[in-house]
N, C-alpha and C. Protein backbone atom coordinates (compact mmCIF):
# COMPACT_ATOMS: atom_id res chain seq x y z
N UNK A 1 5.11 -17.85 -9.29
CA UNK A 1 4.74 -18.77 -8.23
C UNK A 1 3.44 -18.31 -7.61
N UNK A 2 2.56 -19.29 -7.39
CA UNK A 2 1.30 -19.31 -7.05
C UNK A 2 1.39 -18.82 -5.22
N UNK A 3 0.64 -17.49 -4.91
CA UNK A 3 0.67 -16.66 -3.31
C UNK A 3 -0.81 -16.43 -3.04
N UNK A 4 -1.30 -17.33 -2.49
CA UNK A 4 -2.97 -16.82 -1.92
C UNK A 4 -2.66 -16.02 -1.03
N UNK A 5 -3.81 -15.04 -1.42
CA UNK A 5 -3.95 -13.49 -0.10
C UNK A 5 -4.96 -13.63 -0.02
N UNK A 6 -5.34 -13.85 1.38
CA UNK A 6 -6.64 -13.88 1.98
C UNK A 6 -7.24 -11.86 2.49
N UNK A 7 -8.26 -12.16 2.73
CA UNK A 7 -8.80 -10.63 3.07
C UNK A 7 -10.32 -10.89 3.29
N UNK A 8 -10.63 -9.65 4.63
CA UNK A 8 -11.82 -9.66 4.87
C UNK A 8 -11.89 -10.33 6.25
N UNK A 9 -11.50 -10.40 6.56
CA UNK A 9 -11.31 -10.86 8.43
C UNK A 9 -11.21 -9.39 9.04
N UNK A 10 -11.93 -9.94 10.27
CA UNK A 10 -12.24 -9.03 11.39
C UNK A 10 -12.85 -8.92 12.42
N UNK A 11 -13.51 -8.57 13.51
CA UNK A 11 -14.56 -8.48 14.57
C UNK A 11 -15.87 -8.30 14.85
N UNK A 12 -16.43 -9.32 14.77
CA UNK A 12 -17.56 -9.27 14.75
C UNK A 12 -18.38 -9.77 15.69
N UNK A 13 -19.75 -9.45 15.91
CA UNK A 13 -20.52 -9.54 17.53
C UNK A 13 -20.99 -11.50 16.90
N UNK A 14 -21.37 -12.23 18.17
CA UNK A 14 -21.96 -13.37 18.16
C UNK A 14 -23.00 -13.33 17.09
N UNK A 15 -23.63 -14.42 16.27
CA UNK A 15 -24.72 -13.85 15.69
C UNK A 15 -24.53 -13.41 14.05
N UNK A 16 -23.06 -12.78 13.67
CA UNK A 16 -22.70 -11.76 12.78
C UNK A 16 -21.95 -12.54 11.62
N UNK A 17 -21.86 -11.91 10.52
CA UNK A 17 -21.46 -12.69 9.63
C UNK A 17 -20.07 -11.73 8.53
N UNK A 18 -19.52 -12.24 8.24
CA UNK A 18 -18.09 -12.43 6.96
C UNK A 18 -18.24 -12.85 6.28
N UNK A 19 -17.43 -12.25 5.25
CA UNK A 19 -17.38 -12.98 3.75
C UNK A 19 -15.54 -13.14 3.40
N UNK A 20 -15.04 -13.60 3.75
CA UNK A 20 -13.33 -14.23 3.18
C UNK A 20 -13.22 -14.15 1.96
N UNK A 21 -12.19 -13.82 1.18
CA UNK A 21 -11.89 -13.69 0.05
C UNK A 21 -10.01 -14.59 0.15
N UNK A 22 -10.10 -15.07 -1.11
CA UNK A 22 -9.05 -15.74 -1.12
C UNK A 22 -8.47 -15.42 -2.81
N UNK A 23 -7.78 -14.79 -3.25
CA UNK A 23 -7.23 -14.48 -4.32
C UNK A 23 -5.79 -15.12 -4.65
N UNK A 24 -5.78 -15.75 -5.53
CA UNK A 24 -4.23 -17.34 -6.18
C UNK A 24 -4.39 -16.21 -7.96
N UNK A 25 -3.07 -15.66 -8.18
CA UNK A 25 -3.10 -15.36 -9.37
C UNK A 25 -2.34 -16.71 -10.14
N UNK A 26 -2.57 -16.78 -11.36
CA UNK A 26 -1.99 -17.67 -12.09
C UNK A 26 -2.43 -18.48 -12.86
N UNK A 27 -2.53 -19.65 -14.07
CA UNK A 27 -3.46 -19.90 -15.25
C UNK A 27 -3.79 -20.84 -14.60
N UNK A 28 -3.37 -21.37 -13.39
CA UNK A 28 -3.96 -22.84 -13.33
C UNK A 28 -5.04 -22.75 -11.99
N UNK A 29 -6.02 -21.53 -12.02
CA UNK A 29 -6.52 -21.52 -10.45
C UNK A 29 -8.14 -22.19 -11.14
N UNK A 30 -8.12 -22.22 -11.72
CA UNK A 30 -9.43 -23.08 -12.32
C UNK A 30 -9.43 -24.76 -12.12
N UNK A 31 -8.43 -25.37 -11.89
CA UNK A 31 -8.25 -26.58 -11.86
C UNK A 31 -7.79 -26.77 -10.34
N UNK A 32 -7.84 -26.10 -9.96
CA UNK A 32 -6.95 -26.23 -8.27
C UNK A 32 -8.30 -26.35 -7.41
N UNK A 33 -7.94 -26.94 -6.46
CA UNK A 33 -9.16 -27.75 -5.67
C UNK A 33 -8.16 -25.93 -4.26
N UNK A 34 -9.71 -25.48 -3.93
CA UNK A 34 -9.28 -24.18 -3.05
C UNK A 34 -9.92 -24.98 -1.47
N UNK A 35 -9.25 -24.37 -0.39
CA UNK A 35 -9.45 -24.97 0.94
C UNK A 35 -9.63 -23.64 1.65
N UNK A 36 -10.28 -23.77 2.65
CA UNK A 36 -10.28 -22.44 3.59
C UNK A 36 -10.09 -23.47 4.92
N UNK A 37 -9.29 -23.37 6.00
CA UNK A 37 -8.61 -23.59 7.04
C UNK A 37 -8.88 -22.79 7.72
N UNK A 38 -8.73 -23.13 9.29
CA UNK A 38 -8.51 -22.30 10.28
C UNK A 38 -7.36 -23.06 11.47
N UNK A 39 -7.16 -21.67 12.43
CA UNK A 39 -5.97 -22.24 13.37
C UNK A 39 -6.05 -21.34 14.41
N UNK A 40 -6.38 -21.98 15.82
CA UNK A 40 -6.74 -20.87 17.01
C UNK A 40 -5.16 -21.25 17.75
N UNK A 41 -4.64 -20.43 18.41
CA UNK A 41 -3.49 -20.32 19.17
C UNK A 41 -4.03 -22.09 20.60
N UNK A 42 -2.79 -22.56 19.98
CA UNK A 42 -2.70 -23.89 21.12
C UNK A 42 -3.41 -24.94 20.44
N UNK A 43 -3.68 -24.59 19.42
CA UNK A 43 -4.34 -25.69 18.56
C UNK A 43 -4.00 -26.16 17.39
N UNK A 44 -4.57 -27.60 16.50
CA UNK A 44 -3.87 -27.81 15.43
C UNK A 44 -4.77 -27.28 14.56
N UNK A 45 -4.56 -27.17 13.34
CA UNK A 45 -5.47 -26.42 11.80
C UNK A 45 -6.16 -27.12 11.63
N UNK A 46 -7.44 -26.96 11.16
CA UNK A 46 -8.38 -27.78 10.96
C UNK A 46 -8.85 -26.69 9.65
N UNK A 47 -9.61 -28.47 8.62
CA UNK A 47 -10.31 -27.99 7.57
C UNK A 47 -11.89 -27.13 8.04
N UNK A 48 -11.72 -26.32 7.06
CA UNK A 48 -13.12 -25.48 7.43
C UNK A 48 -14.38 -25.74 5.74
N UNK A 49 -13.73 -25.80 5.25
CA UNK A 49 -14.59 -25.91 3.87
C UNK A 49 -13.34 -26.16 2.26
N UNK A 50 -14.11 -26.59 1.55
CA UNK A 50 -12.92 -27.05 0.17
C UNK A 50 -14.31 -27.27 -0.97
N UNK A 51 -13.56 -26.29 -1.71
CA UNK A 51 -14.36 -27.11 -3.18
C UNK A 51 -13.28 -27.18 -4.26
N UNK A 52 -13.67 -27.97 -5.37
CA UNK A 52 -12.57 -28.49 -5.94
C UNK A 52 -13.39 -27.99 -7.50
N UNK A 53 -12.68 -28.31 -8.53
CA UNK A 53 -12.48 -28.06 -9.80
C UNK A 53 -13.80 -27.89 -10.23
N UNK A 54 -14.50 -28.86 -9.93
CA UNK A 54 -15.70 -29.47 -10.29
C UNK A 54 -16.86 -28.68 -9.48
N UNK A 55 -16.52 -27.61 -8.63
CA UNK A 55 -17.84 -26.90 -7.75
C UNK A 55 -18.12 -27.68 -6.90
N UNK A 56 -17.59 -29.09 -6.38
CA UNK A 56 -18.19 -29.98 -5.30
C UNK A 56 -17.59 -29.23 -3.99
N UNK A 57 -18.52 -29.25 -3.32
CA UNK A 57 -18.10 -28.62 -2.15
C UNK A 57 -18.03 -29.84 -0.37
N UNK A 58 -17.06 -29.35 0.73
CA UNK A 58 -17.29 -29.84 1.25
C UNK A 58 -17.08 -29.21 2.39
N UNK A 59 -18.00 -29.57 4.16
CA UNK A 59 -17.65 -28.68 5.12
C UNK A 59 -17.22 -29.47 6.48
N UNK A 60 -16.53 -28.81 7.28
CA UNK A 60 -16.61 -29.56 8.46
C UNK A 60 -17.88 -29.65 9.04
N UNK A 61 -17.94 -30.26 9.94
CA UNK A 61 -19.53 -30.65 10.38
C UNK A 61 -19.77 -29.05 11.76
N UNK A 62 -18.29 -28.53 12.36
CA UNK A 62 -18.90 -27.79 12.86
C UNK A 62 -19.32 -26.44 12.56
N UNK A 63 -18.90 -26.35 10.83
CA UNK A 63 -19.64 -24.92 10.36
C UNK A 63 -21.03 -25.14 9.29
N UNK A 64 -21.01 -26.71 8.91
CA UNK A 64 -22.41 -26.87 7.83
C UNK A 64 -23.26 -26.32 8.45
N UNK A 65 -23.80 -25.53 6.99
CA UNK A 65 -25.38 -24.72 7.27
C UNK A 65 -24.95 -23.50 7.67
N UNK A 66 -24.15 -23.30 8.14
CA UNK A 66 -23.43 -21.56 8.66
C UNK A 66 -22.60 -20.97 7.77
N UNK A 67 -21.77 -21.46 7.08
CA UNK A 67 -20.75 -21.38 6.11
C UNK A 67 -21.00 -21.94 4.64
N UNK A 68 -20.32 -21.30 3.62
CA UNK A 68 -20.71 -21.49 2.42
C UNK A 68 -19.47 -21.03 1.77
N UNK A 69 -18.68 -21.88 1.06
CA UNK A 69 -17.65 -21.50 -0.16
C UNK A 69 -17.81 -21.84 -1.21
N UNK A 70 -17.52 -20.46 -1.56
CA UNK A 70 -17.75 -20.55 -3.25
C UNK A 70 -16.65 -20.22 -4.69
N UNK A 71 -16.52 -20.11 -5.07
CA UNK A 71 -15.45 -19.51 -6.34
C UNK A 71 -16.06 -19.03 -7.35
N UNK A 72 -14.78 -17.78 -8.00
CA UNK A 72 -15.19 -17.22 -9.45
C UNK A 72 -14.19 -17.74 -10.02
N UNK A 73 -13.92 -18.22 -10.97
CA UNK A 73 -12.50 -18.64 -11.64
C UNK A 73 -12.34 -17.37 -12.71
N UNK A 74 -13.49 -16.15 -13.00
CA UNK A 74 -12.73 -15.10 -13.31
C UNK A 74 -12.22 -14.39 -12.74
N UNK A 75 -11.92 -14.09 -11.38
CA UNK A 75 -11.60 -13.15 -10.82
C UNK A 75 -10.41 -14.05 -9.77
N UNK A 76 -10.20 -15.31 -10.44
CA UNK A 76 -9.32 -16.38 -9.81
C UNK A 76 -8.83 -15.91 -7.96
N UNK A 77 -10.61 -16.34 -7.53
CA UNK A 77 -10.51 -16.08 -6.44
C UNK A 77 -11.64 -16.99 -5.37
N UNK A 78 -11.29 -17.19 -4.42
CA UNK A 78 -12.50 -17.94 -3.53
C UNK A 78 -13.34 -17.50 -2.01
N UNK A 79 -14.27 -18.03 -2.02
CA UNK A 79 -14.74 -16.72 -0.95
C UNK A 79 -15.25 -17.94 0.07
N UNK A 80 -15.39 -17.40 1.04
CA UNK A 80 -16.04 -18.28 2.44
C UNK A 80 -16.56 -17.15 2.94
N UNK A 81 -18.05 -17.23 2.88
CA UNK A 81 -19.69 -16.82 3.62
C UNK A 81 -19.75 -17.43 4.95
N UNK A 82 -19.36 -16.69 6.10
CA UNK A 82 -19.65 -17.02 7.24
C UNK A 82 -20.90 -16.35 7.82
N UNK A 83 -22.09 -17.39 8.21
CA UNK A 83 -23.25 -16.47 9.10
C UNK A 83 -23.12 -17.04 10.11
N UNK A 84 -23.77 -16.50 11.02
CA UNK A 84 -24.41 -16.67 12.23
C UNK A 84 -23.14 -17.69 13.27
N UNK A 85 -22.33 -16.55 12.98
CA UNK A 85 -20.97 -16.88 13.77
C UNK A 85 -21.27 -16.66 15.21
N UNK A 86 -20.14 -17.71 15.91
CA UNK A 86 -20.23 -17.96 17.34
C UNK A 86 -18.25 -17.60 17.96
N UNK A 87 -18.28 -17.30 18.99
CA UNK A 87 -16.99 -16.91 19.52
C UNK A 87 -16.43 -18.10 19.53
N UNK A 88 -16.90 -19.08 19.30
CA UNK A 88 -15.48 -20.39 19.13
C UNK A 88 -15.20 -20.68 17.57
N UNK A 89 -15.23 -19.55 16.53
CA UNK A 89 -15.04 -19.82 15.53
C UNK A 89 -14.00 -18.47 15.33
N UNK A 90 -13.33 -18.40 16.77
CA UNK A 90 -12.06 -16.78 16.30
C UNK A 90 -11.34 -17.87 16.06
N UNK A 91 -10.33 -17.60 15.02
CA UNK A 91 -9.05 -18.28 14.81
C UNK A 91 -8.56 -17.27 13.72
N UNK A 92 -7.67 -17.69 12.86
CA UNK A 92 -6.44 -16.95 11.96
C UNK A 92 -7.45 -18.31 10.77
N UNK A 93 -7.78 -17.75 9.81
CA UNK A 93 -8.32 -18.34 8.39
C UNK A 93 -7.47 -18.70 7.48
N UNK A 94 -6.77 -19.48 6.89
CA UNK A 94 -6.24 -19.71 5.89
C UNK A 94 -6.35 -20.63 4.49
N UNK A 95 -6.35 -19.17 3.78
CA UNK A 95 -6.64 -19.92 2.20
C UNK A 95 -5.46 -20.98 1.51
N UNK A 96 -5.92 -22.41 1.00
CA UNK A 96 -4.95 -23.05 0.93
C UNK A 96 -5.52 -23.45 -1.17
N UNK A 97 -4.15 -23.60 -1.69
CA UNK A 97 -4.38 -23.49 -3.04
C UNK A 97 -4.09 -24.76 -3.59
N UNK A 98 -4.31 -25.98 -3.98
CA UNK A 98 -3.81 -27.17 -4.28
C UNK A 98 -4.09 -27.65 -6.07
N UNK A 99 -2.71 -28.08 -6.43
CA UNK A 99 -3.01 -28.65 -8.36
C UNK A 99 -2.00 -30.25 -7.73
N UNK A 100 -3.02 -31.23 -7.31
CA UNK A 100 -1.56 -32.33 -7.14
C UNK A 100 -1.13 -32.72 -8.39
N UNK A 101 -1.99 -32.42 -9.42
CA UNK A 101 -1.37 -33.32 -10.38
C UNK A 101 0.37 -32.75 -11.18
N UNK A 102 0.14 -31.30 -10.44
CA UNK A 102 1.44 -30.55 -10.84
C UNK A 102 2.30 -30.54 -9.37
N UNK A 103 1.58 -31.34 -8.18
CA UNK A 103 2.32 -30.83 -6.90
C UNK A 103 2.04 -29.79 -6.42
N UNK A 104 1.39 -28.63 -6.91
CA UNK A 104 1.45 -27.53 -5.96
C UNK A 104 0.43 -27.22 -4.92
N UNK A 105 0.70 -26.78 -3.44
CA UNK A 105 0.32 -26.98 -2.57
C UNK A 105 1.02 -25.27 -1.80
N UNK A 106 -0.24 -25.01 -1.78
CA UNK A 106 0.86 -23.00 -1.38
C UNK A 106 -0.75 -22.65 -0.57
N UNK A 107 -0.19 -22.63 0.60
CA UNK A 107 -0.31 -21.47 1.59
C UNK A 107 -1.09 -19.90 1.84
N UNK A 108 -1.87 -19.68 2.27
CA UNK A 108 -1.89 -17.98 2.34
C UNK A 108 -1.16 -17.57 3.57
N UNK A 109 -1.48 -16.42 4.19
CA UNK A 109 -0.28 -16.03 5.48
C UNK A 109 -1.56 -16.12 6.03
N UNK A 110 -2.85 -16.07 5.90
CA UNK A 110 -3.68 -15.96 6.89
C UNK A 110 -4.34 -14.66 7.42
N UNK A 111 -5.95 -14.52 7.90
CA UNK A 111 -6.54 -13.33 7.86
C UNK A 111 -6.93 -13.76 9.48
N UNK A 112 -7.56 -12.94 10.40
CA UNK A 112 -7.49 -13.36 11.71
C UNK A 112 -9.47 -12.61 11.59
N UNK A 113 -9.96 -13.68 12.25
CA UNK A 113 -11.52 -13.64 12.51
C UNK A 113 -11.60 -13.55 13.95
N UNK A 114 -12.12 -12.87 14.44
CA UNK A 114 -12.81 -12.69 15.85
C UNK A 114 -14.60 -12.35 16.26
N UNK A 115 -14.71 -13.31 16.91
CA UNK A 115 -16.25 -13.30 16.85
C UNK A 115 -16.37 -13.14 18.52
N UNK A 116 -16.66 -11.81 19.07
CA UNK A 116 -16.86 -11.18 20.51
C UNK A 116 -17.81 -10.21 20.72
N UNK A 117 -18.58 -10.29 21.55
CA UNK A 117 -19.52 -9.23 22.04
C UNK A 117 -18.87 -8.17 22.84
């Protein structure tokens, strides 16, 4: 069964930048459209970036130009490039793994970002 583990979250000053890693073992992570999410306490999840099979990428409007996701499908893993981060972008990150055409739809537990001076 397909378990994204996210990694690479942590504290960082205004200004500062991350790189997220999102690792899905299994034969089908090449065809799976990958999502990076976020979720601040009292709030609902919101999409943060997604690219799909095809390398098309897409972002919310409040990280374009700051953020960048990308994938290796050898190392069946996905990464989110955060620069020039701002303190309303702390939340808990979560890598999300999707194949609809097989249904699967799995979760990471989530990496926690903090952006504070």
């Amino acid at each position: 069964q397909v378990q994204p583990v996210e990694s690479g979250g942590g504290l960082v000053q205004p200004g500062g930048s991350l790189t997220l890693t999102c690792v899905a073992s299994g034969r089908l992570f090449s065809t799976a459209a990958m999502g990076w999410y976020r979720q601040a306490p009292g709030k609902e999840r919101e999409k943060v970036a997604s690219i799909n099979a095809l390398n098309d990428t897409d972002y919310a409007d409040t990280v374009r130009g700051r953020f960048t996701i990308s994938r290796d499908n050898a190392k069946n893993a996905a990464f989110l490039q955060m620069n020039n981060l701002r303190p309303e972008d702390t939340s808990v990150y979560l890598c999300n793994f999707l194949v609809p055409l097989f249904k699967i739809n799995r979760w990471g537990q989530g990496t926690q970002v903090t952006v504070s001076s």
